[in-house]
PDB file of N, CA and C in Angstrom:
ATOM      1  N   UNK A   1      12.094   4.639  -8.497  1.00  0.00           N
ATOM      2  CA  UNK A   1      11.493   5.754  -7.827  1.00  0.00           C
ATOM      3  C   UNK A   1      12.175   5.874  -6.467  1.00  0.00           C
ATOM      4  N   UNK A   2      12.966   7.177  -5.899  1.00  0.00           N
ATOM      5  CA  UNK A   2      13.478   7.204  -4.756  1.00  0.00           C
ATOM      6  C   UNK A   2      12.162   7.467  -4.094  1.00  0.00           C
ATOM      7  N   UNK A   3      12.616   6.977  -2.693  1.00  0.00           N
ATOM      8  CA  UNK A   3      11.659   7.031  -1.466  1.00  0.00           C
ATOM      9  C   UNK A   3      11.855   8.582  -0.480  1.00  0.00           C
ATOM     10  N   UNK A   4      11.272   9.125   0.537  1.00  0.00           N
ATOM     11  CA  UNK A   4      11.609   9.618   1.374  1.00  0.00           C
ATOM     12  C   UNK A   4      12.368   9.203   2.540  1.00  0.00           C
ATOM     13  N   UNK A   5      13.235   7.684   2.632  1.00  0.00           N
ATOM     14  CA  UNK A   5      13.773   7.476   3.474  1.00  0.00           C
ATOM     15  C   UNK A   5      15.195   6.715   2.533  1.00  0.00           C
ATOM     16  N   UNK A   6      14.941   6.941   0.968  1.00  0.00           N
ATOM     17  CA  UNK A   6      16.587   6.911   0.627  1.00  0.00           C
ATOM     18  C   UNK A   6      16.509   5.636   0.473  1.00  0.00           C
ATOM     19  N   UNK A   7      15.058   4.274   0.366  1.00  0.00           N
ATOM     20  CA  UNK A   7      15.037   3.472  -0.521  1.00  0.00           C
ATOM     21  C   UNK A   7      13.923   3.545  -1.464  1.00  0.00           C
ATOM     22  N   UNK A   8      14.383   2.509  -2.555  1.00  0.00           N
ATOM     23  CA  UNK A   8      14.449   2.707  -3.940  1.00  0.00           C
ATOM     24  C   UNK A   8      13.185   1.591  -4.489  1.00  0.00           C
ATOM     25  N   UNK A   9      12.418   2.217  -4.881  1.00  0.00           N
ATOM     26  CA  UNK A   9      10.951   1.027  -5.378  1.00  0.00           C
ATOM     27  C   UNK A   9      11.234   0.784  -6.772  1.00  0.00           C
ATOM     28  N   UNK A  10      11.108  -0.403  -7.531  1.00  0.00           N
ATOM     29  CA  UNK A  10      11.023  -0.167  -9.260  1.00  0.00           C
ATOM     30  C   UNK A  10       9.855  -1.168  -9.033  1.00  0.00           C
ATOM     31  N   UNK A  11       8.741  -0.899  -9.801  1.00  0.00           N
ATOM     32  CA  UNK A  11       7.314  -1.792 -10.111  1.00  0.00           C
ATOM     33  C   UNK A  11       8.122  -2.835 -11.208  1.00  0.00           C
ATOM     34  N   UNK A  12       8.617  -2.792 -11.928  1.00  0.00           N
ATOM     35  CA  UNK A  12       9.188  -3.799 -12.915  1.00  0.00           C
ATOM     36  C   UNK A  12       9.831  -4.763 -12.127  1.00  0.00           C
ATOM     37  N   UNK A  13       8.958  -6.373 -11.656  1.00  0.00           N
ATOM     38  CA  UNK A  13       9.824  -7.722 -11.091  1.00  0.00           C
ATOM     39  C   UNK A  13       9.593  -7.102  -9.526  1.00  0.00           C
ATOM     40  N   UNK A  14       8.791  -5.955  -9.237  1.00  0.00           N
ATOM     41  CA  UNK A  14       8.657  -6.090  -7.799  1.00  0.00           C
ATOM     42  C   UNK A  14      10.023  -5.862  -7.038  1.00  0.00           C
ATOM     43  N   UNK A  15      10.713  -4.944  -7.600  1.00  0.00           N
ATOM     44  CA  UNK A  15      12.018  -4.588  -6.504  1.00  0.00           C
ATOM     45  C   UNK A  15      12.215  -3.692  -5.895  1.00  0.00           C
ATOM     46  N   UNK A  16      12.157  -4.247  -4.358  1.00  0.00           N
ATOM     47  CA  UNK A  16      12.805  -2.718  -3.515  1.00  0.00           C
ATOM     48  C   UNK A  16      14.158  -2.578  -3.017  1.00  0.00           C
ATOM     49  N   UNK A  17      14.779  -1.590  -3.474  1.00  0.00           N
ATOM     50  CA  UNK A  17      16.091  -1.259  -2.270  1.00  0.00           C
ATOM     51  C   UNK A  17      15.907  -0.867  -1.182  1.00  0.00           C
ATOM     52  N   UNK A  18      15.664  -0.914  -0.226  1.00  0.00           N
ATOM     53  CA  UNK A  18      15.235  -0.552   1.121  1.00  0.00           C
ATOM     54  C   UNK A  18      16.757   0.703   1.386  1.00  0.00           C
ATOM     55  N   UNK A  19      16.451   1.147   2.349  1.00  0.00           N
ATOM     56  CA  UNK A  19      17.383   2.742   2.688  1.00  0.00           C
ATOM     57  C   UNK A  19      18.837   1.638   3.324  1.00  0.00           C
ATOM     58  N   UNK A  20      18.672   0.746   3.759  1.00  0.00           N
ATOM     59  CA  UNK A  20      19.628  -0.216   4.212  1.00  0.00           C
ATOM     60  C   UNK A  20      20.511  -0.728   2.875  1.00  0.00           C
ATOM     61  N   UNK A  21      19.854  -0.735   1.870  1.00  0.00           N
ATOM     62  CA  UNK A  21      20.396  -1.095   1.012  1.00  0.00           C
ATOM     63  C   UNK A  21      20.115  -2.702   1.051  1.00  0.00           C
ATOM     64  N   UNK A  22      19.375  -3.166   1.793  1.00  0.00           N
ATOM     65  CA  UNK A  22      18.778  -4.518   1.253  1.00  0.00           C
ATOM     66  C   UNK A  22      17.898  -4.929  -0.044  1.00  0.00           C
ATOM     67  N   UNK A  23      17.926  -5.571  -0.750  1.00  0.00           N
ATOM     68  CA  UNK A  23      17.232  -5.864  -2.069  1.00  0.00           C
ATOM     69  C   UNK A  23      16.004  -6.809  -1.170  1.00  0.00           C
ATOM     70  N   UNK A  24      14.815  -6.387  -1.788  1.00  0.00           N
ATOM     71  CA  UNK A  24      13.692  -7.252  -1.237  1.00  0.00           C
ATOM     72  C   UNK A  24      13.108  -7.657  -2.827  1.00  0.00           C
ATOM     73  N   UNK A  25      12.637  -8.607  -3.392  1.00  0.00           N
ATOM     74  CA  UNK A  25      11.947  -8.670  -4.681  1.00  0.00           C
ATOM     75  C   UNK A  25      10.769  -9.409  -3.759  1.00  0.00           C
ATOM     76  N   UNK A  26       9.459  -8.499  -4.392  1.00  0.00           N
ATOM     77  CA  UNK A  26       8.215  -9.078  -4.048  1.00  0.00           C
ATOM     78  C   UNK A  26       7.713  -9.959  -5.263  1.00  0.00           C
ATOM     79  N   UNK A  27       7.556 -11.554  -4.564  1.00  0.00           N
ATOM     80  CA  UNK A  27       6.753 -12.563  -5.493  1.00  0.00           C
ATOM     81  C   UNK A  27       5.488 -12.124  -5.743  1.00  0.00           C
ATOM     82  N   UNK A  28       5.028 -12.083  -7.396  1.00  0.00           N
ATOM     83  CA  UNK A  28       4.071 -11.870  -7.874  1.00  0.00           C
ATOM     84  C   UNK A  28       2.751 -12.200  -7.200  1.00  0.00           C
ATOM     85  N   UNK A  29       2.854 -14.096  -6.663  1.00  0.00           N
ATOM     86  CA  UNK A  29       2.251 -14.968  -5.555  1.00  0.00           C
ATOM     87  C   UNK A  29       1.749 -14.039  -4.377  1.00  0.00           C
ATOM     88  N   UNK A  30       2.460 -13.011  -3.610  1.00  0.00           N
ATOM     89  CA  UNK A  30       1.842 -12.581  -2.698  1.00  0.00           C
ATOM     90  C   UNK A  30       1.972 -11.085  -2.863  1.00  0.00           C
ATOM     91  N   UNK A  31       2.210 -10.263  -3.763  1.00  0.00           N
ATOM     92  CA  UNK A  31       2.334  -8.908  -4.087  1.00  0.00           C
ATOM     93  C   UNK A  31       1.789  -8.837  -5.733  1.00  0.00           C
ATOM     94  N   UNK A  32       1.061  -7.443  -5.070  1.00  0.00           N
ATOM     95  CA  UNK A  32       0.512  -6.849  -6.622  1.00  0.00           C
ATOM     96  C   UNK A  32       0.859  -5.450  -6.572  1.00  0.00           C
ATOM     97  N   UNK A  33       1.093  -4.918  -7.904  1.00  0.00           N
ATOM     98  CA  UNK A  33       1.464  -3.521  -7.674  1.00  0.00           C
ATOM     99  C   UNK A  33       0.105  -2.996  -8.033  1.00  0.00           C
ATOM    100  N   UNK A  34      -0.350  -1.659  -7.636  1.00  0.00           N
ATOM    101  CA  UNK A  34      -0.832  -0.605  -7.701  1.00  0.00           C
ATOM    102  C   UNK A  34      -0.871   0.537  -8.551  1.00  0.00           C
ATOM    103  N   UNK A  35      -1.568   1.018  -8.958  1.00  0.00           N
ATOM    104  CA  UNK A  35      -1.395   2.436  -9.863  1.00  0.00           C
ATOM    105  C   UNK A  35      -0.619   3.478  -9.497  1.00  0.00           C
ATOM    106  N   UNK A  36      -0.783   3.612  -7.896  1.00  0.00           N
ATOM    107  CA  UNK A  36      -0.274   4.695  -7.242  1.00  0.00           C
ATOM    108  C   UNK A  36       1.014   4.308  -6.770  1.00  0.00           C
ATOM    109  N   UNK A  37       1.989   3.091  -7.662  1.00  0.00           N
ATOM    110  CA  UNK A  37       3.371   2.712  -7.567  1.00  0.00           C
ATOM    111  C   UNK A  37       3.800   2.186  -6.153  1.00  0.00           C
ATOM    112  N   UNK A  38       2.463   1.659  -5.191  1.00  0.00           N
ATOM    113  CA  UNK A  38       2.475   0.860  -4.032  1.00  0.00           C
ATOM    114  C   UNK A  38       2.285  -0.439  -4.063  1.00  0.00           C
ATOM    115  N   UNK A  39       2.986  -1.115  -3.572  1.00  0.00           N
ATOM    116  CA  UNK A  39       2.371  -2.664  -3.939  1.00  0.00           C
ATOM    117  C   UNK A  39       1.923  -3.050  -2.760  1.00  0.00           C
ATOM    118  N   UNK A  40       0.365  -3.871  -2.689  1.00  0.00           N
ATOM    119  CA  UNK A  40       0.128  -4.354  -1.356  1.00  0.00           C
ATOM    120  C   UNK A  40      -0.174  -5.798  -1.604  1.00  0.00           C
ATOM    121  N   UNK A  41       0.076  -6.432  -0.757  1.00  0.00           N
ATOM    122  CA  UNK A  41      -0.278  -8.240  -0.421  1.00  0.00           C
ATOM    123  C   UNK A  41      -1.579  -8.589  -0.871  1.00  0.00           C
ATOM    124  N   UNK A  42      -1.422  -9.604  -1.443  1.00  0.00           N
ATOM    125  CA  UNK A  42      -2.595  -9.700  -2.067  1.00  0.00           C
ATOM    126  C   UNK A  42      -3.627 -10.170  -1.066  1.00  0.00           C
ATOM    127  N   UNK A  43      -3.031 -10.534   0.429  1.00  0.00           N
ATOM    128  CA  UNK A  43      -4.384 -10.817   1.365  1.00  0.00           C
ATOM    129  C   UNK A  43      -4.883  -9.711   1.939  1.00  0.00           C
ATOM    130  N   UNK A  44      -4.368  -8.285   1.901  1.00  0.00           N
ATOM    131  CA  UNK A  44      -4.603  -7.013   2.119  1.00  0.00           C
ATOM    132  C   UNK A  44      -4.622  -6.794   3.463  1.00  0.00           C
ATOM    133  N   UNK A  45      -3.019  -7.519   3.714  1.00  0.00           N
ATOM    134  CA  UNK A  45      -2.619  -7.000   5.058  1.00  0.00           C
ATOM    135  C   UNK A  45      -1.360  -6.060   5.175  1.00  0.00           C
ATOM    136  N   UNK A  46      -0.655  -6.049   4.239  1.00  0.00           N
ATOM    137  CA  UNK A  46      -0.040  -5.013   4.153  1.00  0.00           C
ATOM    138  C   UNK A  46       0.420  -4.275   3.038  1.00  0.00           C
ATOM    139  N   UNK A  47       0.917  -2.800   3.225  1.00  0.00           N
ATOM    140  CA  UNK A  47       1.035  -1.753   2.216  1.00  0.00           C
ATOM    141  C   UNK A  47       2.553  -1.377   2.550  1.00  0.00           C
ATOM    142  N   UNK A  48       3.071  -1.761   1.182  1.00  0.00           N
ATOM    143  CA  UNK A  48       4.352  -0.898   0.964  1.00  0.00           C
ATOM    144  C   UNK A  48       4.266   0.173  -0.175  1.00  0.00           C
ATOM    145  N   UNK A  49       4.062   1.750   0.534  1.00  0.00           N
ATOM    146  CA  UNK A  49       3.600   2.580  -0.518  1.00  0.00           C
ATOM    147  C   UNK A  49       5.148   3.327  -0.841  1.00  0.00           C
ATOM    148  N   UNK A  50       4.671   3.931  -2.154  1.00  0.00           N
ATOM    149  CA  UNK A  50       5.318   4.386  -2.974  1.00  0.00           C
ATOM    150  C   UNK A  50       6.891   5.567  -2.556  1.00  0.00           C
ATOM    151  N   UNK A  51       6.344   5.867  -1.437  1.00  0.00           N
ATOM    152  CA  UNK A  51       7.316   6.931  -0.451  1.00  0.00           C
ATOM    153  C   UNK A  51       7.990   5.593   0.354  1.00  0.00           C
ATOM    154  N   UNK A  52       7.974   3.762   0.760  1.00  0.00           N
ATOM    155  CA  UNK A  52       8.641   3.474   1.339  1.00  0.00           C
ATOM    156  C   UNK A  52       8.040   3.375   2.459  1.00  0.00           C
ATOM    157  N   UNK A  53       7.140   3.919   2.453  1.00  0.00           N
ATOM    158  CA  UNK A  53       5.833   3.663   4.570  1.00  0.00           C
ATOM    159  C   UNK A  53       5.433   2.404   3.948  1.00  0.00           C
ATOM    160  N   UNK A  54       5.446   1.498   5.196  1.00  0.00           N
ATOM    161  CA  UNK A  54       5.095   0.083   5.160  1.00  0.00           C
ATOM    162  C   UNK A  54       3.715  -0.150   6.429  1.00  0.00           C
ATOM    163  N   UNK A  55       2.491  -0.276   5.936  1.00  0.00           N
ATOM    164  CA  UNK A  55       1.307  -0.028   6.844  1.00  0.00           C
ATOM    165  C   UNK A  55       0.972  -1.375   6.842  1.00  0.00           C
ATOM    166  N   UNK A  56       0.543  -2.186   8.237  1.00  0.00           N
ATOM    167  CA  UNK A  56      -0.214  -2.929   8.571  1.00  0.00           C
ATOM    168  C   UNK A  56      -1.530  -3.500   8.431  1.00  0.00           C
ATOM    169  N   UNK A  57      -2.137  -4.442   8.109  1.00  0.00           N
ATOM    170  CA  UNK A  57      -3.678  -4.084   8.942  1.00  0.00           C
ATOM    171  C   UNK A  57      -4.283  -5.270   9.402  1.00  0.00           C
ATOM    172  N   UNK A  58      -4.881  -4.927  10.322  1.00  0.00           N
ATOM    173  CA  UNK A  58      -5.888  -5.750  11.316  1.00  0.00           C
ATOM    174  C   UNK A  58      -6.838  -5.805  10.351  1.00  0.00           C
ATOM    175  N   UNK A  59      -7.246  -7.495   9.826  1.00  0.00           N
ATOM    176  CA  UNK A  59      -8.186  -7.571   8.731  1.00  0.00           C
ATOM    177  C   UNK A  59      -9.663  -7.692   9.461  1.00  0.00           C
ATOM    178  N   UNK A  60      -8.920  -8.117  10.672  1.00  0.00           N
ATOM    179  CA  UNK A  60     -10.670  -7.586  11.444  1.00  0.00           C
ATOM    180  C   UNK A  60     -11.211  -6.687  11.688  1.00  0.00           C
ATOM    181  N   UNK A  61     -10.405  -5.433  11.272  1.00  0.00           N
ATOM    182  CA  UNK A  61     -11.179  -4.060  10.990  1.00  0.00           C
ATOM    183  C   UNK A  61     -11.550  -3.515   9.634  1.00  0.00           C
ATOM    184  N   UNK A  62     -11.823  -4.358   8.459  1.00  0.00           N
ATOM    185  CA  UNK A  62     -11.399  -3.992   7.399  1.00  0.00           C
ATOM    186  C   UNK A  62     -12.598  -4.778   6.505  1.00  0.00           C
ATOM    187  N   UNK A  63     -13.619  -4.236   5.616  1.00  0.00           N
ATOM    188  CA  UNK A  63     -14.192  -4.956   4.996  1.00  0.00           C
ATOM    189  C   UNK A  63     -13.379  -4.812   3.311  1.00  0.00           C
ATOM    190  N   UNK A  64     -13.706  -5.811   2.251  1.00  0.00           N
ATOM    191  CA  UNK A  64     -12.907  -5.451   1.318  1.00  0.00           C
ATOM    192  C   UNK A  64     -13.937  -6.236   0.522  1.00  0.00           C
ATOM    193  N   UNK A  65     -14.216  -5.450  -0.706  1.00  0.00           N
ATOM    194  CA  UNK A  65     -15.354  -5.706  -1.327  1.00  0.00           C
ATOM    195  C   UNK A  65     -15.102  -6.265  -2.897  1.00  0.00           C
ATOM    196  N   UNK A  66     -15.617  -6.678  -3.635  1.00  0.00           N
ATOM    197  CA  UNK A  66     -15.343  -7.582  -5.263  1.00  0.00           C
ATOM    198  C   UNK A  66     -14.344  -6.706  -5.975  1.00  0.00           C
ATOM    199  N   UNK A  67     -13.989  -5.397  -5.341  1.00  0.00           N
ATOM    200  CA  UNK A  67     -13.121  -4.656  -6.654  1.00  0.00           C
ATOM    201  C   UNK A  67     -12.570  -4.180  -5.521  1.00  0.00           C
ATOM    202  N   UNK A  68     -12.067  -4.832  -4.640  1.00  0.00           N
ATOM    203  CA  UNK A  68     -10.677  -4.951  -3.826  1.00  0.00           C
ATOM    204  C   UNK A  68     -10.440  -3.632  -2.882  1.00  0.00           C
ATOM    205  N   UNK A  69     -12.010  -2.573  -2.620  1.00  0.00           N
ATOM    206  CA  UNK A  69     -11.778  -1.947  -1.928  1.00  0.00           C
ATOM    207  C   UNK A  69     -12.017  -1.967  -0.575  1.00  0.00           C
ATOM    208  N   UNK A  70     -11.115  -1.177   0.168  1.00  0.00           N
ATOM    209  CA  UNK A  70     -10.834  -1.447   1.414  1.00  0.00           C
ATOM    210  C   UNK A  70     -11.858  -0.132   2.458  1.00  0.00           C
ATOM    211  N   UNK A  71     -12.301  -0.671   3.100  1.00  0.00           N
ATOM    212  CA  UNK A  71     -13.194   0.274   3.580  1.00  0.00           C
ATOM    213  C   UNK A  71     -13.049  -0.334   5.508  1.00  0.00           C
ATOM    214  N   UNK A  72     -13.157   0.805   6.464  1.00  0.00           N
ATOM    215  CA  UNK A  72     -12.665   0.454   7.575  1.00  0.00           C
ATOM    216  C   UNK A  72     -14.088   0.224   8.344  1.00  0.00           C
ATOM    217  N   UNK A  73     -14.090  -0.748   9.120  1.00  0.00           N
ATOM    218  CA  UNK A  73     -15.637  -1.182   9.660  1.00  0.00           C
ATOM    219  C   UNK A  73     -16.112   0.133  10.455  1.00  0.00           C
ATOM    220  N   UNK A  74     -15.463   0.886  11.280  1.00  0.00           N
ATOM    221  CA  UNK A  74     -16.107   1.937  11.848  1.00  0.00           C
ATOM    222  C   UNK A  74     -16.269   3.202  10.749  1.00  0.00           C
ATOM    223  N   UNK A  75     -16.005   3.082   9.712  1.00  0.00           N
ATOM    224  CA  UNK A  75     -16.420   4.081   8.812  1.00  0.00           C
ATOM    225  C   UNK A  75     -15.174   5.457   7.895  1.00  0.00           C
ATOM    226  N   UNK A  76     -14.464   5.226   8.915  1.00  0.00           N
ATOM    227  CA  UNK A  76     -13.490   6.435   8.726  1.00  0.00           C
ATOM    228  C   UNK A  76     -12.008   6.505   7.847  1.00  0.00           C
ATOM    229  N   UNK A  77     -11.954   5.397   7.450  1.00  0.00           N
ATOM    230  CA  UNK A  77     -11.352   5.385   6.452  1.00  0.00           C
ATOM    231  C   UNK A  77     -11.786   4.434   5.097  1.00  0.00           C
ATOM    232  N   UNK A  78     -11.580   4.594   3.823  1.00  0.00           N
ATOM    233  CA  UNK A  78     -11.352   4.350   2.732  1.00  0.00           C
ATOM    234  C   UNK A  78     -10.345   4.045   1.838  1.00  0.00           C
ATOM    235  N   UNK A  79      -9.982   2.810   1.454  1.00  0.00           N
ATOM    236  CA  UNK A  79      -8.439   3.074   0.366  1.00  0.00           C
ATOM    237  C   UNK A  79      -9.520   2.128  -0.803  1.00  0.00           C
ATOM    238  N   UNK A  80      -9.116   2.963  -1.975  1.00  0.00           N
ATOM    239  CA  UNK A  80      -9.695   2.205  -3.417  1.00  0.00           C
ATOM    240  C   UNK A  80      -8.790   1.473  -3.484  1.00  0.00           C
ATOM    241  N   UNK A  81      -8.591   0.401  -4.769  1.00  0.00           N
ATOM    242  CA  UNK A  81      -7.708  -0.831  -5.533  1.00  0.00           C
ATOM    243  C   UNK A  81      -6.392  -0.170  -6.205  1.00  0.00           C
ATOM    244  N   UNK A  82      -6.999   1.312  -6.452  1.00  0.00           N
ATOM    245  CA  UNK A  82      -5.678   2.302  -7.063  1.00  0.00           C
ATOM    246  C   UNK A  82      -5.108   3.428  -5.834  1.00  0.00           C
ATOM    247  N   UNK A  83      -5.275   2.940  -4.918  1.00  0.00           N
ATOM    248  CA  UNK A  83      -4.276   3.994  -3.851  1.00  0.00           C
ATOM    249  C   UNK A  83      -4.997   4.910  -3.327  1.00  0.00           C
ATOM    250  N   UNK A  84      -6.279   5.147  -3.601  1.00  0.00           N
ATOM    251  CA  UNK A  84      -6.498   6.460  -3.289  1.00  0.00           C
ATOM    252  C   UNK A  84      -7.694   6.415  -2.151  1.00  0.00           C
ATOM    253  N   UNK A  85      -7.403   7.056  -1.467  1.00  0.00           N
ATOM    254  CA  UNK A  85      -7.678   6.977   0.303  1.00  0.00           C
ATOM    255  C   UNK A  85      -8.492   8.191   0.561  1.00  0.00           C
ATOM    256  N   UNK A  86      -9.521   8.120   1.737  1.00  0.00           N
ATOM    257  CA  UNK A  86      -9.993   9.284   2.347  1.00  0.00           C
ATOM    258  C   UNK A  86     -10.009   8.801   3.736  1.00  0.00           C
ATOM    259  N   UNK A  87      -9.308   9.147   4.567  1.00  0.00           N
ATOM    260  CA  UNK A  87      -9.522   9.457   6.410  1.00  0.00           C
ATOM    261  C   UNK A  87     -10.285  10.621   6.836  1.00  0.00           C
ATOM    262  N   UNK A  88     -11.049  10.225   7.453  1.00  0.00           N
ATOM    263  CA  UNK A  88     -11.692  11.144   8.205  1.00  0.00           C
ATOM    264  C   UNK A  88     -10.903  11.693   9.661  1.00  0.00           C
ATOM    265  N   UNK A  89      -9.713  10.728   9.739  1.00  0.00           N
ATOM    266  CA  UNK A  89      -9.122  11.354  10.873  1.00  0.00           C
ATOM    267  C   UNK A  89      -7.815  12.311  10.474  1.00  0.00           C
ATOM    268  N   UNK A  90      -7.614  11.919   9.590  1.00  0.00           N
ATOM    269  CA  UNK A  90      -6.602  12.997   8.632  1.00  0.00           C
ATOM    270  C   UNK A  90      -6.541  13.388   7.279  1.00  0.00           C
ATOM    271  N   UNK A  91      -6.889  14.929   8.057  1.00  0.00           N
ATOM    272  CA  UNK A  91      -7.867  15.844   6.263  1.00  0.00           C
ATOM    273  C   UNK A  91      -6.804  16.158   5.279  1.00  0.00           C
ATOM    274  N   UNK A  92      -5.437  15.596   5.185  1.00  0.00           N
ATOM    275  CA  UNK A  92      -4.165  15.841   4.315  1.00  0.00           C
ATOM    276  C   UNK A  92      -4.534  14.281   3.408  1.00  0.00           C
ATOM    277  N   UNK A  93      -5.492  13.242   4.331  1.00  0.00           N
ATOM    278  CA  UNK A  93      -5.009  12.080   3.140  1.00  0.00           C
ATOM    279  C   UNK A  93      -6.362  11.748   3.284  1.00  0.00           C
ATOM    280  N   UNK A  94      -6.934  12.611   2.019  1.00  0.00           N
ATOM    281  CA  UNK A  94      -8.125  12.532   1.470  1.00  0.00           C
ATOM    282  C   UNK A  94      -7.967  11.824  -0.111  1.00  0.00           C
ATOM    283  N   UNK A  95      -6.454  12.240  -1.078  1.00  0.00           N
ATOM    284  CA  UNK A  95      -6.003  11.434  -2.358  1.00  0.00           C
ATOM    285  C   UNK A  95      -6.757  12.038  -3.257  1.00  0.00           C
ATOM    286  N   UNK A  96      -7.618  13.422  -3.197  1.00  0.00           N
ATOM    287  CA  UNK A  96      -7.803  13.750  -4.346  1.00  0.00           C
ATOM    288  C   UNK A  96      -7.399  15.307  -4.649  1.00  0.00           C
TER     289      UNK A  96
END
């Protein structure tokens, strides 16, 4: 799958080409892929999504519940186990 920055994701063995052209293979051990062709860490600190944006997170803002969803302690954001997100601070990444 090309990215918007010209690197290259394949979910099969966890491989990215990065736009540098570096090969990254994510270990199964600390990466899981996603439905929505993002794979995030399995301690759910970070997101390498499907376009190639690589997001952070402060797990002290972050509750994450038995079916791995991520919900933000002040309320305003949401990401499910399959990618799909609602911000209340940005009405473009609502995911449905």
């Amino acid at each position: 799958m090309a990215c918007d920055d010209g690197s290259r994701i394949r979910k099969d063995g966890g491989k990215i080409i990065w736009a540098d052209g570096k090969l990254e293979v994510l270990s199964p051990d600390v990466w899981r892929w996603r439905k929505d062709g993002s794979f995030i860490k399995n301690d759910f600190s970070r997101i390498i999504k499907f376009n190639g944006e690589v997001e952070d997170f402060n797990l002290d803002e972050w509750e994450i519940n038995e079916h791995s969803t991520m919900k933000k302690k002040d309320g305003l954001r949401i990401i499910w186990d399959d990618g799909f997100e609602w911000d209340f601070n940005d009405p473009h990444a609502h995911g449905f």
